[in-house]
Structures are given as structure tokens and as C-alpha cells.
Protein backbone atom coordinates (compact mmCIF):
# COMPACT_ATOMS: atom_id res chain seq x y z
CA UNK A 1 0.00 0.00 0.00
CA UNK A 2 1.81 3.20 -1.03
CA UNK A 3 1.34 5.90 1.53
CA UNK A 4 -1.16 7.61 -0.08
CA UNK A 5 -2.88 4.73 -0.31
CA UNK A 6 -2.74 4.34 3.81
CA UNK A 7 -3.50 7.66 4.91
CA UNK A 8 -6.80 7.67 3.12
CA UNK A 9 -7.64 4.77 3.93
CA UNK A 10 -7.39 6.02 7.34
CA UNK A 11 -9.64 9.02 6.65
CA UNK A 12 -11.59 6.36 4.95
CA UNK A 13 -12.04 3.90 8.17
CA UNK A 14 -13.02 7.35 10.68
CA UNK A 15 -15.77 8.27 8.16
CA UNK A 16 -17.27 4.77 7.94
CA UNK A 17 -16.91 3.57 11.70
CA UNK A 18 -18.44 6.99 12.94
CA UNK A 19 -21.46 8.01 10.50
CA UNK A 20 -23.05 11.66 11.38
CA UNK A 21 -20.44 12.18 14.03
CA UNK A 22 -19.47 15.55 12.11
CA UNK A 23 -17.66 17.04 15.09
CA UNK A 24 -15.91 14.55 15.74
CA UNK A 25 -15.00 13.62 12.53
CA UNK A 26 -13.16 17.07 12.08
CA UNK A 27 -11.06 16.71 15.52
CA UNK A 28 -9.57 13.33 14.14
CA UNK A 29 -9.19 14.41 10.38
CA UNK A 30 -7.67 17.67 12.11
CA UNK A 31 -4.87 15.67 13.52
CA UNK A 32 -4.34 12.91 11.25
CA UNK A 33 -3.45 15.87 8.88
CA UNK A 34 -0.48 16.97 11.17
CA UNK A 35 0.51 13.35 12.14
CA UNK A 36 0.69 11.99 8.63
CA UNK A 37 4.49 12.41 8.31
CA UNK A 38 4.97 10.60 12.22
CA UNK A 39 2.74 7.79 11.04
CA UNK A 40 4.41 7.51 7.63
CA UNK A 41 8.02 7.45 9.37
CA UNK A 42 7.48 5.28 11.68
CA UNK A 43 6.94 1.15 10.51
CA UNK A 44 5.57 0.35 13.89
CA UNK A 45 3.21 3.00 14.22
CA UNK A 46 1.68 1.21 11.06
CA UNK A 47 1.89 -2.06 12.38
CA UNK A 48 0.20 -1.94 15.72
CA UNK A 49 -2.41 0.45 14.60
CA UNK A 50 -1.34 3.01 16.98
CA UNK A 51 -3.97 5.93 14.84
CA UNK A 52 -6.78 3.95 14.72
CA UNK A 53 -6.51 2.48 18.25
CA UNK A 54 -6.27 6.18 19.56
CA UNK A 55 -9.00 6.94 17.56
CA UNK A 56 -11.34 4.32 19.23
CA UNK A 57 -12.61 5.15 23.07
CA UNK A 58 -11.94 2.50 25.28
CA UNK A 59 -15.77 2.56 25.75
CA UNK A 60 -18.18 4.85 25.61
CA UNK A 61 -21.18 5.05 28.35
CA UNK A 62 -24.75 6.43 27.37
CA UNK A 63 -27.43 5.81 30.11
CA UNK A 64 -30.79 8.16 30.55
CA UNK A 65 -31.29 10.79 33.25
CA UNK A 66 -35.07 10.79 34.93
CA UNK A 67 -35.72 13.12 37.23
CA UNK A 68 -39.16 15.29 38.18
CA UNK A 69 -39.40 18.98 37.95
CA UNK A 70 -40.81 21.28 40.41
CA UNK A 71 -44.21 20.66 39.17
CA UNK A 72 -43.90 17.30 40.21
CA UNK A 73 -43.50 16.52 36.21
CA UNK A 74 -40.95 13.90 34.75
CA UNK A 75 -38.50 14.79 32.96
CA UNK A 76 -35.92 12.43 30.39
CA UNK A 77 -32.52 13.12 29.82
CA UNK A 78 -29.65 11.53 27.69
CA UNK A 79 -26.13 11.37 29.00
CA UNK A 80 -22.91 10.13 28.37
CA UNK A 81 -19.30 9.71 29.79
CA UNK A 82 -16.53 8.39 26.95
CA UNK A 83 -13.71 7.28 28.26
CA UNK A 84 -11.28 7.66 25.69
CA UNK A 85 -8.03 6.57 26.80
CA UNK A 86 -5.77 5.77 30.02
CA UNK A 87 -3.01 5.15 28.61
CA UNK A 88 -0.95 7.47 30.69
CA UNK A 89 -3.43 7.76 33.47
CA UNK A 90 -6.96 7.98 34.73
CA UNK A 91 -9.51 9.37 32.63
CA UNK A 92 -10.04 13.10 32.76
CA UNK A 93 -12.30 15.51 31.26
CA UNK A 94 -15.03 17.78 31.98
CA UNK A 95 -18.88 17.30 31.89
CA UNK A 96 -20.86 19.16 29.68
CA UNK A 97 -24.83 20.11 29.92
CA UNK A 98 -25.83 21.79 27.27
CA UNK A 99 -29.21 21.12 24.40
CA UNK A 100 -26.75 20.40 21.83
CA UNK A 101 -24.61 17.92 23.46
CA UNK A 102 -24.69 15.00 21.45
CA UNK A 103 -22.45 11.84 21.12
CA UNK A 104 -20.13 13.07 18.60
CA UNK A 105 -19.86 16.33 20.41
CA UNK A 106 -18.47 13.94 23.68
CA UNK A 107 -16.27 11.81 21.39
CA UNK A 108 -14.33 14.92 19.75
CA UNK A 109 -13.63 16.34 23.64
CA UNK A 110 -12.69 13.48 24.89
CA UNK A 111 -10.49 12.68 21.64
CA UNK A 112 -9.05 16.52 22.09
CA UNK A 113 -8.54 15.63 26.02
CA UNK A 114 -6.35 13.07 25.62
CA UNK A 115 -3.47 14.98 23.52
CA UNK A 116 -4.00 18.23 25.66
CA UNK A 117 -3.85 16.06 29.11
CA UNK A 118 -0.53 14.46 27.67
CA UNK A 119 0.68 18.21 26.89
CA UNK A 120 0.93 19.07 30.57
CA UNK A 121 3.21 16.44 31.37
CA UNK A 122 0.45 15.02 34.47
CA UNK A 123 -0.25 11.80 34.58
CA UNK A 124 -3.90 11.85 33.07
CA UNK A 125 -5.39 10.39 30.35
CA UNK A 126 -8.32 11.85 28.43
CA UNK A 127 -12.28 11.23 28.83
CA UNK A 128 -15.34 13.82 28.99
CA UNK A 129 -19.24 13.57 29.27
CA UNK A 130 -22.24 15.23 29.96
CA UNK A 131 -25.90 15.24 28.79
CA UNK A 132 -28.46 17.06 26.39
CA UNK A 133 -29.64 18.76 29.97
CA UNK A 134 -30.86 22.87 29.59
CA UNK A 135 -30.03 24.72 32.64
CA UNK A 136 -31.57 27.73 31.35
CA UNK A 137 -34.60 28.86 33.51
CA UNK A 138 -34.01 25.68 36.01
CA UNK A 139 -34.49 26.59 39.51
CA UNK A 140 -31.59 25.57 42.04
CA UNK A 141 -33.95 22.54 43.01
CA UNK A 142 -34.75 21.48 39.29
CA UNK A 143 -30.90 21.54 38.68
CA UNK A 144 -29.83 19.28 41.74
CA UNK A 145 -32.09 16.85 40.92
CA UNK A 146 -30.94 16.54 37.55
CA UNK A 147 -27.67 16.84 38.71
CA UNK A 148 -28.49 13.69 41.46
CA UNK A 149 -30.22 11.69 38.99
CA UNK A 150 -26.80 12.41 36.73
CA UNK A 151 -24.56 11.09 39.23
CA UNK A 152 -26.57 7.99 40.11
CA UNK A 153 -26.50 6.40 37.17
CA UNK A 154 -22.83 8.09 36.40
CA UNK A 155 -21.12 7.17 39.89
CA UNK A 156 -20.64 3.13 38.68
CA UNK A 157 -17.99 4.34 35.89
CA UNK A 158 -15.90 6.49 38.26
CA UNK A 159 -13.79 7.09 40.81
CA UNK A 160 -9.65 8.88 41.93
CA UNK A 161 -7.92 6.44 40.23
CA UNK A 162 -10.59 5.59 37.29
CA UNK A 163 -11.96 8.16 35.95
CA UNK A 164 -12.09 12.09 37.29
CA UNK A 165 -14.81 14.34 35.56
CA UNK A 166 -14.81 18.37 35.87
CA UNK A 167 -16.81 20.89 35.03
CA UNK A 168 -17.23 22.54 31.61
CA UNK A 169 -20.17 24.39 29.69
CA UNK A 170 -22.89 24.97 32.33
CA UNK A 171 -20.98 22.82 34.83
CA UNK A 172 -19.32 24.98 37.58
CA UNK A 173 -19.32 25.03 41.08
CA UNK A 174 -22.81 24.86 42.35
CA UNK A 175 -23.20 21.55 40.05
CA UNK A 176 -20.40 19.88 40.90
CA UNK A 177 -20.82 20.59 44.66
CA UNK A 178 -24.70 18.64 44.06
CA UNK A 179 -22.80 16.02 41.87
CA UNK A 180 -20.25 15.40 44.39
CA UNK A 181 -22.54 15.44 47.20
CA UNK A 182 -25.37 12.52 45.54
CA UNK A 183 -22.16 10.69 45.12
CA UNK A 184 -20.87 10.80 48.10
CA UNK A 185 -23.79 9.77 50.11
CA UNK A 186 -23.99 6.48 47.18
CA UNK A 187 -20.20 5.27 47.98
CA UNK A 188 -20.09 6.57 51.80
CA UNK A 189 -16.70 8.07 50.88
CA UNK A 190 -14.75 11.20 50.66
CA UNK A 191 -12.38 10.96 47.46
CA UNK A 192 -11.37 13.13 45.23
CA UNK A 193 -13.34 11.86 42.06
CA UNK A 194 -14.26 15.33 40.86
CA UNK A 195 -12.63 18.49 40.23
CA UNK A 196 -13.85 21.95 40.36
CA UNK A 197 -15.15 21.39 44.01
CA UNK A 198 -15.11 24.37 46.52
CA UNK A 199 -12.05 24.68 47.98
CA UNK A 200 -13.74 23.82 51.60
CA UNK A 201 -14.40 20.65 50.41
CA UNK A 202 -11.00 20.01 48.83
CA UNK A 203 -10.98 21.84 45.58
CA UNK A 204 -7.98 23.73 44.32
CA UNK A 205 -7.67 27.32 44.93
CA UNK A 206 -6.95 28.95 41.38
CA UNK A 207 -9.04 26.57 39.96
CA UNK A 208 -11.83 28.60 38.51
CA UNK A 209 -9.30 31.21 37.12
CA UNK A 210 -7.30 28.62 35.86
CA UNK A 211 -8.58 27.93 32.29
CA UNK A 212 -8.62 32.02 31.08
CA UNK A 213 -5.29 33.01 33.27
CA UNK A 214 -3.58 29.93 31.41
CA UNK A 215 -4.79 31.04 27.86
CA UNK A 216 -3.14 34.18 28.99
CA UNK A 217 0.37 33.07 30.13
CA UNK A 218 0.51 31.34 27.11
CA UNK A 219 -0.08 34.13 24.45
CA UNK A 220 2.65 35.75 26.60
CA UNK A 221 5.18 33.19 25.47
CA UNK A 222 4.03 33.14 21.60
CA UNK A 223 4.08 37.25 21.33
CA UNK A 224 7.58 37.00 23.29
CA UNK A 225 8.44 34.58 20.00
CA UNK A 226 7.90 37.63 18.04
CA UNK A 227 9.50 39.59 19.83
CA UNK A 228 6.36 41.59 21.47
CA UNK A 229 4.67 41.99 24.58
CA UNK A 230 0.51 42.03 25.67
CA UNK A 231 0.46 45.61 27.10
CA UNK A 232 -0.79 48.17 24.36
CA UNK A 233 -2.45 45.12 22.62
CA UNK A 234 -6.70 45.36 21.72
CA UNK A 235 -8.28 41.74 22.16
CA UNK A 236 -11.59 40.67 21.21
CA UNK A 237 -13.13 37.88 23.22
CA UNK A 238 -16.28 35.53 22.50
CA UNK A 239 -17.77 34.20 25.72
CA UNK A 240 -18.40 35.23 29.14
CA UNK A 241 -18.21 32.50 30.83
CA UNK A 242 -16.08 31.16 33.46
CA UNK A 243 -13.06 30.90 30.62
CA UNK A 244 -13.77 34.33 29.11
CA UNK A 245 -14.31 36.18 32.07
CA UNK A 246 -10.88 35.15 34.01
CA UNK A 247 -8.62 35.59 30.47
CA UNK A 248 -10.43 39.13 29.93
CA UNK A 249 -9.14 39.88 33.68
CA UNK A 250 -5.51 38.75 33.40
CA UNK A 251 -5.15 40.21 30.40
CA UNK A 252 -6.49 43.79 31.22
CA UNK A 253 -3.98 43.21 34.70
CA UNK A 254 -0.88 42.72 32.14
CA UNK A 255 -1.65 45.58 30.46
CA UNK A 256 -4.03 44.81 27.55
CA UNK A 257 -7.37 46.47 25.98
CA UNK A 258 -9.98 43.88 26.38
CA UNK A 259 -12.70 45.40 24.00
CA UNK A 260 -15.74 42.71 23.54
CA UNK A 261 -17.53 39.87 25.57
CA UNK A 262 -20.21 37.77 24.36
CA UNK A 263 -23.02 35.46 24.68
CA UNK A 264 -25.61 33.36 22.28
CA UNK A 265 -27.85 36.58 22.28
CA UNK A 266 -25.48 38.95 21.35
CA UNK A 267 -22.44 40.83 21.95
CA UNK A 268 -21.16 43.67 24.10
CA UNK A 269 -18.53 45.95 23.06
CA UNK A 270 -16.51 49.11 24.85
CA UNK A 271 -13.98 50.39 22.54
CA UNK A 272 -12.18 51.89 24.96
CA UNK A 273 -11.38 48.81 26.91
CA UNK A 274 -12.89 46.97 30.00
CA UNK A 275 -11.85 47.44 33.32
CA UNK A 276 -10.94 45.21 36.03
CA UNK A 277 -14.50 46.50 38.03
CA UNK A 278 -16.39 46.07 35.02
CA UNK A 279 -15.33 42.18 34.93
CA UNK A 280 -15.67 41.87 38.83
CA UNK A 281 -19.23 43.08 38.64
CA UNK A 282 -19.88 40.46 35.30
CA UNK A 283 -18.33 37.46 37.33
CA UNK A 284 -20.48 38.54 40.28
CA UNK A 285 -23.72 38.25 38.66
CA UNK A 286 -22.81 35.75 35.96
CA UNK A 287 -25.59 32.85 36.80
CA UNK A 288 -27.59 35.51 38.34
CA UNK A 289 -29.06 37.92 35.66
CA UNK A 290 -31.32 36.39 32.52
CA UNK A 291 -28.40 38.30 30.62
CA UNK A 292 -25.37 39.74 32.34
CA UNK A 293 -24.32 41.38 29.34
CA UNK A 294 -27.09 43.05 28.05
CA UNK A 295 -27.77 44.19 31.81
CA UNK A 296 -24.20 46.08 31.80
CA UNK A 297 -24.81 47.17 28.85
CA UNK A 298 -28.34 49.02 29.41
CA UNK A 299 -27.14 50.16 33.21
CA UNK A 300 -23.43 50.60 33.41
CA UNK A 301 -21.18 51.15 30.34
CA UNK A 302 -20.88 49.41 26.30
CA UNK A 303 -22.73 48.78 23.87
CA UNK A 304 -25.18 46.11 23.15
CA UNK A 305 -25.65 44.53 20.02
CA UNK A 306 -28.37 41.48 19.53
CA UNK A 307 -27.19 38.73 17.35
CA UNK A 308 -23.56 39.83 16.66
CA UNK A 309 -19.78 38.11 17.25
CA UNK A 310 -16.82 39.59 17.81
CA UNK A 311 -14.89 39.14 15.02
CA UNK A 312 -15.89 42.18 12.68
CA UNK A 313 -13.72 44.27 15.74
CA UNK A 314 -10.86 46.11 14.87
CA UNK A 315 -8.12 43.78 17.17
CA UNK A 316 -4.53 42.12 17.38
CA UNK A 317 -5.94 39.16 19.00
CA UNK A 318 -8.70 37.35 18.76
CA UNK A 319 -9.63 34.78 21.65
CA UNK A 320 -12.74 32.60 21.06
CA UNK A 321 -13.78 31.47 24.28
CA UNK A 322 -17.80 30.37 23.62
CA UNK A 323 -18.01 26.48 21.92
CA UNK A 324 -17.09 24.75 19.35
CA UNK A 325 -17.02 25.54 15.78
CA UNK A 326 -18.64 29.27 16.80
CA UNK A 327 -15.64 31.14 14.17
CA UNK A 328 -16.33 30.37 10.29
CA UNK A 329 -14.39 31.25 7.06
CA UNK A 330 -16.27 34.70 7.01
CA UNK A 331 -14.78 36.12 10.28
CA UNK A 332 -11.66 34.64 9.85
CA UNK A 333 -11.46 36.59 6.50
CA UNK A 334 -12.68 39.85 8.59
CA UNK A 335 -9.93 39.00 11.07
CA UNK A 336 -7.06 38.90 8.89
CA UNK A 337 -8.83 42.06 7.30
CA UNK A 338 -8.93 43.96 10.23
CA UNK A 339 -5.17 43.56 11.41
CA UNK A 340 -5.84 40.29 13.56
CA UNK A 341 -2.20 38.96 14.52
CA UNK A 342 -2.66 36.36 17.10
CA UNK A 343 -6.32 33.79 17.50
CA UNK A 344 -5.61 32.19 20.24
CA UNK A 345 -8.48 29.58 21.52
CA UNK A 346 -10.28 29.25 24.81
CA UNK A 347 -12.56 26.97 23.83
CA UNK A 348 -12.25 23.86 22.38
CA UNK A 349 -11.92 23.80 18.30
CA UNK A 350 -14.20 26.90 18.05
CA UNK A 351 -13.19 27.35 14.49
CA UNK A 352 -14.30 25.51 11.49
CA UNK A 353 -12.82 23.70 8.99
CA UNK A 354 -12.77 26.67 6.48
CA UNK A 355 -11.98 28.90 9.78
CA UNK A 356 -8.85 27.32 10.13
CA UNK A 357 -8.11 26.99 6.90
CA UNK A 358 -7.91 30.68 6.36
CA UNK A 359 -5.81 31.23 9.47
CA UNK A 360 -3.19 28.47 8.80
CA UNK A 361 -2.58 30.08 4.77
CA UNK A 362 -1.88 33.51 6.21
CA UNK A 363 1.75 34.75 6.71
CA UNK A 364 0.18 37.48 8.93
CA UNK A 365 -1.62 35.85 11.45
CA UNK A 366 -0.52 32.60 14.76
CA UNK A 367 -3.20 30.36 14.83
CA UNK A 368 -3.10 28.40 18.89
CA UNK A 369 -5.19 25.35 18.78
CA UNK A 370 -7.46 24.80 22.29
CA UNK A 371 -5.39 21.78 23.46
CA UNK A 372 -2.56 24.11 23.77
CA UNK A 373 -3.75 27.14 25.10
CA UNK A 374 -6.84 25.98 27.28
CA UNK A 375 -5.23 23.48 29.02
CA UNK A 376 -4.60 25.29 31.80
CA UNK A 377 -7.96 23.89 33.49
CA UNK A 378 -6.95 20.59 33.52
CA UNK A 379 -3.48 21.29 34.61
CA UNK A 380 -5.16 22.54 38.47
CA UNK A 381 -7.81 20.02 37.69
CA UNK A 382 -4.09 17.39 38.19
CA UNK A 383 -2.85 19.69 40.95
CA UNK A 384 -6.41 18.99 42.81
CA UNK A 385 -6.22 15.30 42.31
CA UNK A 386 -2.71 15.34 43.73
CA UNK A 387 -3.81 17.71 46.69
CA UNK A 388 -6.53 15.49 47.48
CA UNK A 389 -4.67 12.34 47.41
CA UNK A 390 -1.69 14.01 49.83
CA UNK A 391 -4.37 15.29 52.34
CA UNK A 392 -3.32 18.76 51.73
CA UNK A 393 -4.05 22.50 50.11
CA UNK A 394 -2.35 24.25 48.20
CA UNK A 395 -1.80 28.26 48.61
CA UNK A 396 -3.39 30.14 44.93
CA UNK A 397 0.29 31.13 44.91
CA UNK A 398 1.71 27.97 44.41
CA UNK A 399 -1.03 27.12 42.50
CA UNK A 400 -0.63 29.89 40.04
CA UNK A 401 3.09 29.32 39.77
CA UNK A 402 2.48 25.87 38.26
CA UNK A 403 0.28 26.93 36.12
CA UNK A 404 2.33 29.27 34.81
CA UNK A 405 5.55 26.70 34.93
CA UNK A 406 2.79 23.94 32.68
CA UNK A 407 1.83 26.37 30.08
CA UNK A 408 5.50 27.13 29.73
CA UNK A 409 6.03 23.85 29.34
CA UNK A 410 3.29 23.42 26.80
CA UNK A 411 4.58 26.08 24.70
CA UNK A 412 8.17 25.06 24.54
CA UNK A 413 6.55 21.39 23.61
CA UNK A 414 4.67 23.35 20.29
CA UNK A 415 7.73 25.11 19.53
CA UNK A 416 10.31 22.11 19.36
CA UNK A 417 7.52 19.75 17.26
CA UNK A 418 5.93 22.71 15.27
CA UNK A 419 8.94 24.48 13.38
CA UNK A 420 8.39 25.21 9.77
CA UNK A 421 10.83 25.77 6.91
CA UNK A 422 10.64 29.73 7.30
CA UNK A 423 11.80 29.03 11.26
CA UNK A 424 8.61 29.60 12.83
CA UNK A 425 6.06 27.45 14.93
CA UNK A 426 3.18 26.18 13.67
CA UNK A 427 1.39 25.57 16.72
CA UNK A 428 -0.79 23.65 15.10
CA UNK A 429 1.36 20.81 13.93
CA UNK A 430 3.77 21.68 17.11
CA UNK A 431 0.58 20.58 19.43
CA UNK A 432 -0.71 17.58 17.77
CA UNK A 433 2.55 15.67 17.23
CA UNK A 434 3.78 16.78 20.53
CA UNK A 435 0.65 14.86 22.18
CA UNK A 436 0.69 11.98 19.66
CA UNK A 437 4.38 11.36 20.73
CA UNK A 438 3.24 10.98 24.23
CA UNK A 439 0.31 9.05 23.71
CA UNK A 440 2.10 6.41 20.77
CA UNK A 441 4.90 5.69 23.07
CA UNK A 442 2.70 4.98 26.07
CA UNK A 443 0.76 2.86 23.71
CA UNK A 444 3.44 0.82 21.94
CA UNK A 445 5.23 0.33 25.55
CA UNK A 446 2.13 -1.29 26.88
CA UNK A 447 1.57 -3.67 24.48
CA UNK A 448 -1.72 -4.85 22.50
């Protein structure tokens, strides 16, 4: 078979084995593109099937979710935990609840998860779940239950040393606090199976700033590549969530001019820059207000605009921090129109196909792929695991220090596997074979 011949028949196998699994579909073709040449190279990595065994979960867990409303009413749920791989330790990922969860959408996280855990250099491997669950206009009663419900049928599938969900969309502190608690009183135990627990209860100080301060320390590195720094620089960010909210404060502390948040009703703009109050007040009454944004908007400062994104902004960087797939071709063109130097990505592949397309062709412009740059979560996420397994806490300081040290490390791991002809990093390429190192060696040193 020539090697032509192999890698389609790679792209061949993914299509077939995982029918209307678009999303996921792109995260595998994604990497397989940047991979080829490893796969090629190497006899063994043919041999043993080391692509197509990464690209199969280990198994993948869909149960349904009944639980009654406060009118007494039941309600039906679908979710779903894929455990991907463990190949260098126990499963890890976030939970996600969200109307347009959907299997594929859990296979391409948990497929993602795996080469950002193995990025940090922790011992995790990569998993993620969550369910098709709207927490929109739930009361705090309607939402434990579900979240009760959840963890009843999800608490046979995990545990410290199996498998260690988070939070993600729509999953912060107040679920994982009714998650932990239903299973708790199940196992009659205190371990440290989930993440993103207040720190009273063993969670990680710096934990909730983790994800958006991490996406900042590393666009610190890649502008110190070019030989530039983030104070002076305008950045327009999607989102205003937990990720959004925490990158839009550390970067307006080092300096920056943080000029747009947004949510799926709109987008709020202030040319002249945020503030550090502004944020403060939006992270107070995130969860609180029908639309925290809008709200600002109409009694404090900015402007509101219905149905908008970011991207038609004036800016140097660009840091989409809402979902998946939320940047197409058109505002990446209006990016590299406007003078956009840097997208750097909060979320998990938030552009398309086209998106990135765009962005990878231009001379002008870094393109930082999620597993890089947002894996700062995760990274406390390990330090939480490890705190709760010593019996101990950890002071933010410390915390934040290792964060910075891991996205350091992360950067320097994009730079020595992405380097191009012209001498620069294609972070890109530098990410995805940097992972797929990781996780092939673990693999071939385990055996079949």
C-alpha cells in the first residue's frame, strides 16, 4: 500500500466507523493531517495500529437521566461519559450540559482531552461527558435533581484512580458541589473523584481562574516569539463564561485592551477597553441575571448589540472562548482584514474547517489550537487530584506558579515539534505531534 494509499484509507475507516459524528469527525481528520508524516516514518506505528486504536474510546457510556421537575412533572434526559483513553493515566475531562450535546460532540472532547492532558506532562489520560440537559430557567432545586439523577446512574464508571470528571459548559461550582454530594452519600466516601469542588471541600484554589489566566500566560510566550509583549495590545473575546471572564481579567492586569464579551444573544462591546471592576461586577452576577451582558450594557457602560460576534472588531488578537465551531471562514477573513495577529483559543476547536483553513494560509496571522492554550484547566484540575490524594491544600500562589511553569512547558513542547521551513512554529502541527508522541509511546510500551 503506497502511503497515499494508507492515509486515506485512514480518513476512509473514521468516516465509515463513525457516521453523522461531524464534530468529531473534524477533531480526528484535524490531527491525522499533522501526524501523517509521524505515522508515515514510523513502521511500527503502522503495524500496531497506533492511529486507529487512539481513535477508538476504550468505551463509551450512554445511560438516561429521569428526574421530576418542580411541578412534580418527569422529565428524560440523555447522557454520556466516553472514556477515551488511560493510557498514561486515569480518565479526565469535563462534563458538559448543554441542548446540543450529542455523542459526537463527547467523542471529539474526549479525543481533544487526551493529547491536551498528555501536553501538561500530568499523569492523566483523556475522557469527557455530559448530557443534552438545559439549565436555562431551572431553579436551584430542578438543577440538583438533575444533577443527582446524573450522578446515580454516572457514579458506577468512576472514581480517583478511574476516571475524574470536571466541570465545563454549564458545569461549575454549584453543580459539581450537588454532583459530588449525591455521590458521596452512594459510595459513603470522601475521594477526590471530581474536580472543580469548593475549595472547603477540597478543591484547588486557582481553579476557577485557571482555564482564562492559562490562555493568557501562554499568548505571553508566543508574542515573546515575536518579539512583542501584551500591554498596548486590543483583544476581542467571545464568551463570558467562566473561561472568558478570568482571560479578559488577566489580560487587562498585564496591560491589555480587552474590547468585547459575548453570549448566544449577542455581543457587548466598549472600545475603549474593559476594566478590572467592570469584569468583577460580570463574574459577580454571571448565573444571576437572565443576561449579564445586556444588563451592563443598558445600566453601566458598552454597547449592546443582539445577534452579533466579535470578530468584525478592529483587534490584534482574537480569543474565542464560547463552543465549538462558533468562528467560520467569514470572520476569519474579517480577522485577517482587520489587522488580527494572534487567534488564540479558549474553547475547544471553536473554528471551522474553512476557519482554520484561512488562518493556517496567512503569513500574517498565529493560529493556537485549544489543546494548547486551554489546558490550563486541567493542569489545576491534576494539581487537585494530587492535593486530594496528599491530604493537603495548596496556597493560589503555588497554585498559580504551576500553572504558569505547565503552560511554559506546553509552549516550549509546540515550539520544538511545530517548526516550519521559514523558522517559525506552527502551533498547530507543534501541538498535535507533541501529544501523539506521548500518547504512541505509552501505547506501543504497553503492548496490545
Amino acid at each position: 500500500m503506497s502511503n497515499n494509499d494508507y492515509i486515506q484509507s485512514l480518513h476512509e475507516r473514521i468516516e465509515k466507523n463513525n457516521p453523522n459524528q461531524s464534530e468529531f469527525i473534524q477533531a480526528v481528520t484535524e490531527i491525522l493531517e499533522n501526524v501523517s508524516d509521524e505515522l508515515l516514518e514510523n513502521e511500527e506505528y503502522q503495524r500496531y495500529r497506533i492511529f486507529e486504536r487512539l481513535t477508538e474510546p476504550d468505551r463509551i457510556v450512554r445511560f438516561k437521566v429521569e428526574w421530576l421537575d418542580d411541578n412534580g412533572e418527569a422529565q428524560l434526559n440523555r447522557g454520556w461519559r466516553v472514556q477515551q483513553s488511560n493510557l498514561i493515566g486515569p480518565y479526565k475531562g469535563g462534563l458538559r450540559f448543554h441542548p446540543t450535546v450529542s455523542e459526537s460532540v463527547i467523542k471529539f472532547l474526549a479525543f481533544e482531552q487526551c493529547f491536551k492532558n498528555a501536553l501538561t506532562g500530568l499523569p492523566l489520560g483523556g475522557g469527557k461527558g455530559g448530557a443534552d440537559f438545559d439549565p436555562r430557567g431551572r431553579s436551584d432545586h430542578e438543577i440538583m435533581s438533575f444533577c443527582q439523577a446524573f450522578m446515580t446512574e454516572l457514579y458506577r464508571h468512576v472514581g480517583p484512580n478511574t476516571d475524574v470528571p470536571a466541570g465545563d459548559i454549564n458545569v461549575g461550582a454549584r453543580e459539581i458541589g450537588f454532583l459530588y454530594g449525591q455521590y458521596r452519600k452512594i459510595k459513603n466516601e470522601f475521594a477526590g473523584v471530581l474536580t472543580g469542588k469548593a475549595v472547603g471541600m477540597g478543591g484547588a484554589l486557582a481553579r476557577t481562574e485557571a482555564t482564562g489566566y492559562g490562555v493568557i500566560y501562554f499568548l505571553e510566550h508566543v508574542l515573546a516569539e515575536q518579539s512583542q509583549q501584551l500591554d498596548g495590545k486590543r483583544i476581542a473575546i467571545s464568551g463570558a463564561g467562566n473561561v472568558a471572564l478570568n482571560a479578559a481579567q488577566k489580560a487587562i492586569e498585564k496591560g491589555a485592551t480587552v474590547i468585547s464579551l459575548s453570549n448566544s444573544r449577542g455581543l457587548l462591546c466598549k472600545e475603549q477597553g474593559f476594566v478590572k471592576s467592570d469584569i468583577d461586577w460580570l463574574i459577580k452576577y454571571d448565573n444571576v441575571k437572565d443576561n449579564t451582558l445586556q444588563e451592563f450594557a443598558e445600566t453601566k457602560d458598552g454597547q449592546w448589540s443582539s445577534d452579533k460576534k466579535p470578530w468584525q472588531l478592529r483587534c490584534d488578537i482574537a480569543i474565542p472562548c464560547a463552543t465549538q465551531n462558533e468562528l467560520d471562514g467569514q470572520d476569519a477573513k474579517a480577522l485577517l482584514e482587520n489587522g488580527c495577529q494572534v487567534v488564540i483559543c479558549g474553547a475547544n476547536m471553536p473554528c471551522t474547517s474553512d476557519a482554520l483553513a484561512l488562518l493556517n494560509s496567512s503569513n500574517d496571522c498565529i493560529y493556537v489550537p485549544g489543546k494548547a492554550s486551554n489546558a490550563g484547566g486541567v493542569a489545576v484540575s491534576g494539581l487537585e487530584m494530587s492535593q486530594n490524594a496528599q491530604f493537603e491544600r495548596f496556597s493560589f500562589e503555588f497554585v498559580d506558579q504551576k500553572l504558569q511553569d505547565i503552560m511554559k512547558h506546553i509552549h516550549d513542547q509546540c515550539v520544538e515539534c511545530g517548526q516550519t521551513d521559514e523558522k517559525q512554529t506552527d502551533y498547530v502541527k507543534g501541538a498535535n505531534v507533541a501529544g501523539f508522541h506521548i500518547l504512541a509511546k505509552a501505547m506501543l510500551a504497553q503492548g496490545v
